[in-house]
C-alpha atoms as a PDB file:
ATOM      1  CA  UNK A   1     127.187  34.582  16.092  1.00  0.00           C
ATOM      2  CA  UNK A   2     124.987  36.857  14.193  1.00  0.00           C
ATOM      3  CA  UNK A   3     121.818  35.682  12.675  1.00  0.00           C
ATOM      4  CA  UNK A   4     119.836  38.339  10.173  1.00  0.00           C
ATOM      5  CA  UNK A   5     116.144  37.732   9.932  1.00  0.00           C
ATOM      6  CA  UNK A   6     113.815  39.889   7.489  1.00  0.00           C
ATOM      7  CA  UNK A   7     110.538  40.581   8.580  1.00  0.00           C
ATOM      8  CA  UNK A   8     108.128  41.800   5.890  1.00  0.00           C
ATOM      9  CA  UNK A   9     107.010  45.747   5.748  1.00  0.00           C
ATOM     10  CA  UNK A  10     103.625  46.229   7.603  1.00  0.00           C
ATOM     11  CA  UNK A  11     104.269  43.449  10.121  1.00  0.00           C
ATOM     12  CA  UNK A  12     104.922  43.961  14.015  1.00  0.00           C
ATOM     13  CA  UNK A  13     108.335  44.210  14.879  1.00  0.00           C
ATOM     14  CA  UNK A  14     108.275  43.771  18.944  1.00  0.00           C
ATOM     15  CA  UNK A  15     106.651  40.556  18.857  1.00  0.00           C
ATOM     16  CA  UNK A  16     108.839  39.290  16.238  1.00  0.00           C
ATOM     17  CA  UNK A  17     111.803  40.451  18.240  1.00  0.00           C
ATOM     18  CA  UNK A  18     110.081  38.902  21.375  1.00  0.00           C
ATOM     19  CA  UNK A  19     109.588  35.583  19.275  1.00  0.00           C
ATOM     20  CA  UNK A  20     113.274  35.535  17.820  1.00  0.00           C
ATOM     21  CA  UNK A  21     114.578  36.453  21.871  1.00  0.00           C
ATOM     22  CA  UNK A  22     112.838  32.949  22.944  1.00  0.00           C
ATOM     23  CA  UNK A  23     114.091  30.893  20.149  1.00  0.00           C
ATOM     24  CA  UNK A  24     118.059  32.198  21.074  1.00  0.00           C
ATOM     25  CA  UNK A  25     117.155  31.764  25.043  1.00  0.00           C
ATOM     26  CA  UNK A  26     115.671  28.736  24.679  1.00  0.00           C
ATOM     27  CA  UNK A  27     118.595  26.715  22.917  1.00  0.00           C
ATOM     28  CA  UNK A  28     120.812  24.914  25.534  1.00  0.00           C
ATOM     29  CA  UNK A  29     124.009  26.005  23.274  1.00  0.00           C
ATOM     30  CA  UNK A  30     123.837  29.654  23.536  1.00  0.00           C
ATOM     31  CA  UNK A  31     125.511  31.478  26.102  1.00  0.00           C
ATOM     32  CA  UNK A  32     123.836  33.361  28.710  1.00  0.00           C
ATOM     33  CA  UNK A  33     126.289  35.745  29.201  1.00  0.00           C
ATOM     34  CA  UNK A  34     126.905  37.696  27.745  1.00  0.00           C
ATOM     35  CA  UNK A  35     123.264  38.549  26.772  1.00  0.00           C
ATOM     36  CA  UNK A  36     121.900  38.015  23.860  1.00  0.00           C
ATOM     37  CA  UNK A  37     120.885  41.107  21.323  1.00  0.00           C
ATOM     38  CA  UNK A  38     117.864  41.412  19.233  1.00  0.00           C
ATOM     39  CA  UNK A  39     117.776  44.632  17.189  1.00  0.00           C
ATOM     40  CA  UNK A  40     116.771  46.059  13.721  1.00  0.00           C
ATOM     41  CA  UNK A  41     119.724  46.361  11.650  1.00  0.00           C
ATOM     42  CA  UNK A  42     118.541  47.741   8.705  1.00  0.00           C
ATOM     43  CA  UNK A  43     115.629  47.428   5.389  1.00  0.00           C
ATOM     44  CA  UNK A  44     115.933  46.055   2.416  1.00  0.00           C
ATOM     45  CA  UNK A  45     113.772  45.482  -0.726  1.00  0.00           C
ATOM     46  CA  UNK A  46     111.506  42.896   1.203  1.00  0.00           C
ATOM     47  CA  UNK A  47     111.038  44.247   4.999  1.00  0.00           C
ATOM     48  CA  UNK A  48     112.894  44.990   8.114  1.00  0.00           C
ATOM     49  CA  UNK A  49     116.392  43.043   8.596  1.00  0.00           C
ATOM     50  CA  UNK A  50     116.442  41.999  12.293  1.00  0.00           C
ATOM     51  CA  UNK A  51     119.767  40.961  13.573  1.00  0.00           C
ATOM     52  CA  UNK A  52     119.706  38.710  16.769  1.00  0.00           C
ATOM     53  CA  UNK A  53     123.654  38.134  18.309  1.00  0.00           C
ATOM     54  CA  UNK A  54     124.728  35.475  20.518  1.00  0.00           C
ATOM     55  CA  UNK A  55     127.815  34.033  21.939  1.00  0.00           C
ATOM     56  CA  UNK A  56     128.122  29.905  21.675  1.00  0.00           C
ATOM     57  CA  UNK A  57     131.435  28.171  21.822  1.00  0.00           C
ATOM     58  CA  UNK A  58     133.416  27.439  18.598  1.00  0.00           C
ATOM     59  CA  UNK A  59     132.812  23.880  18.872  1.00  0.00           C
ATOM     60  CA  UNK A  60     129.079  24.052  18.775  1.00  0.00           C
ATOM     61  CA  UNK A  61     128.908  26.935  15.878  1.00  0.00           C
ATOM     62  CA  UNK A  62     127.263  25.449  13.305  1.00  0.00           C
ATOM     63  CA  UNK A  63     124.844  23.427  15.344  1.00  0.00           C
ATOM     64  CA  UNK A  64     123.801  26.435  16.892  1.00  0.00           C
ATOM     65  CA  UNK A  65     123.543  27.863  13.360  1.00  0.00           C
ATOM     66  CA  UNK A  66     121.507  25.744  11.299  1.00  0.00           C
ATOM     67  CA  UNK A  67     119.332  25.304  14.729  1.00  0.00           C
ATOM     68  CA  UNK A  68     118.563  28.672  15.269  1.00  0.00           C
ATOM     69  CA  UNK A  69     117.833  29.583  11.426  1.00  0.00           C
ATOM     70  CA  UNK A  70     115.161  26.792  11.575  1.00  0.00           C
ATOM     71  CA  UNK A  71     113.637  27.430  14.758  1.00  0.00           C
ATOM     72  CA  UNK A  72     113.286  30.941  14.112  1.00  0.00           C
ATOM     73  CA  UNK A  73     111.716  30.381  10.287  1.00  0.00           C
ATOM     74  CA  UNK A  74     108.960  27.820  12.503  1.00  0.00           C
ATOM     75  CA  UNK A  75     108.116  30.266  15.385  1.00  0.00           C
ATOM     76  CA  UNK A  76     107.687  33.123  12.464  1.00  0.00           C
ATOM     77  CA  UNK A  77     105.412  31.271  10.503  1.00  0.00           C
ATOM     78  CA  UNK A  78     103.306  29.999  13.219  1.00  0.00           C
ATOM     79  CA  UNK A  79     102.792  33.280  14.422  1.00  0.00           C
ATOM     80  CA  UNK A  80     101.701  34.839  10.826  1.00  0.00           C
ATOM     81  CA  UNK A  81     105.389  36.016   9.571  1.00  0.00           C
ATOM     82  CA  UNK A  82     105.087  35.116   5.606  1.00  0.00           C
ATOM     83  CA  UNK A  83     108.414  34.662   4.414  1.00  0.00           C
ATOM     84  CA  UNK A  84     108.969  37.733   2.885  1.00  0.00           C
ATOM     85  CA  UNK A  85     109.104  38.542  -0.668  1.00  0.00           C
ATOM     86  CA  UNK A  86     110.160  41.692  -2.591  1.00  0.00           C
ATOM     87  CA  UNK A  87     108.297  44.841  -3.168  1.00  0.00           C
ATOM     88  CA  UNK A  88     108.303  47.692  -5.452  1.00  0.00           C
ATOM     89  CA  UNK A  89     106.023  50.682  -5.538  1.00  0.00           C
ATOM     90  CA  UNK A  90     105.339  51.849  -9.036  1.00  0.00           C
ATOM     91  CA  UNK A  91     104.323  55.085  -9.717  1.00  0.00           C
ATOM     92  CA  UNK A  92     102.392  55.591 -13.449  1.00  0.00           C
ATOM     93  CA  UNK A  93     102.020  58.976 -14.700  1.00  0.00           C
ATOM     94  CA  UNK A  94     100.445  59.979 -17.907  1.00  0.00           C
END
């Protein structure tokens, strides 16, 4: 299963990877082995996408889903993660 959180621009990335690790470890479901993988996948218009992978069995899918996308939004916010929101730089010359 892979789960894509954005983080917005400006915020700090290890501890939100730290924070998104514990959520994943901490859920009965998911598989320890193998491990699971928290790393940026890419940017977009709002902040940093961060991708976290884990193995669960089929069966237990979309529990794991919707639990993880929760859990994850929580622990975020708690810790000062707005939800992020998209930016645009404008430049204004005369």
């Amino acid at each position: 299963m892979d789960l894509t959180y954005t983080i917005p621009y400006g915020t700090e990335f290890a501890k939100a990877r730290a924070l998104i690790q514990s959520v994943a470890e901490n859920h009965e479901l998911v598989l320890k082995d193998p491990a699971i993988m928290v790393r940026v996948s890419g940017a977009n218009d709002c902040g940093n996408e961060i991708v976290c992978r884990t193995w669960v069995n089929a069966a237990d899918y979309w529990t794991v889903y919707f639990d993880l996308l929760e859990s994850t939004k929580n622990i975020l916010e708690e810790n000062g993660y707005p939800a992020p929101a998209a930016q645009m730089e404008v430049h204004l010359s005369k």
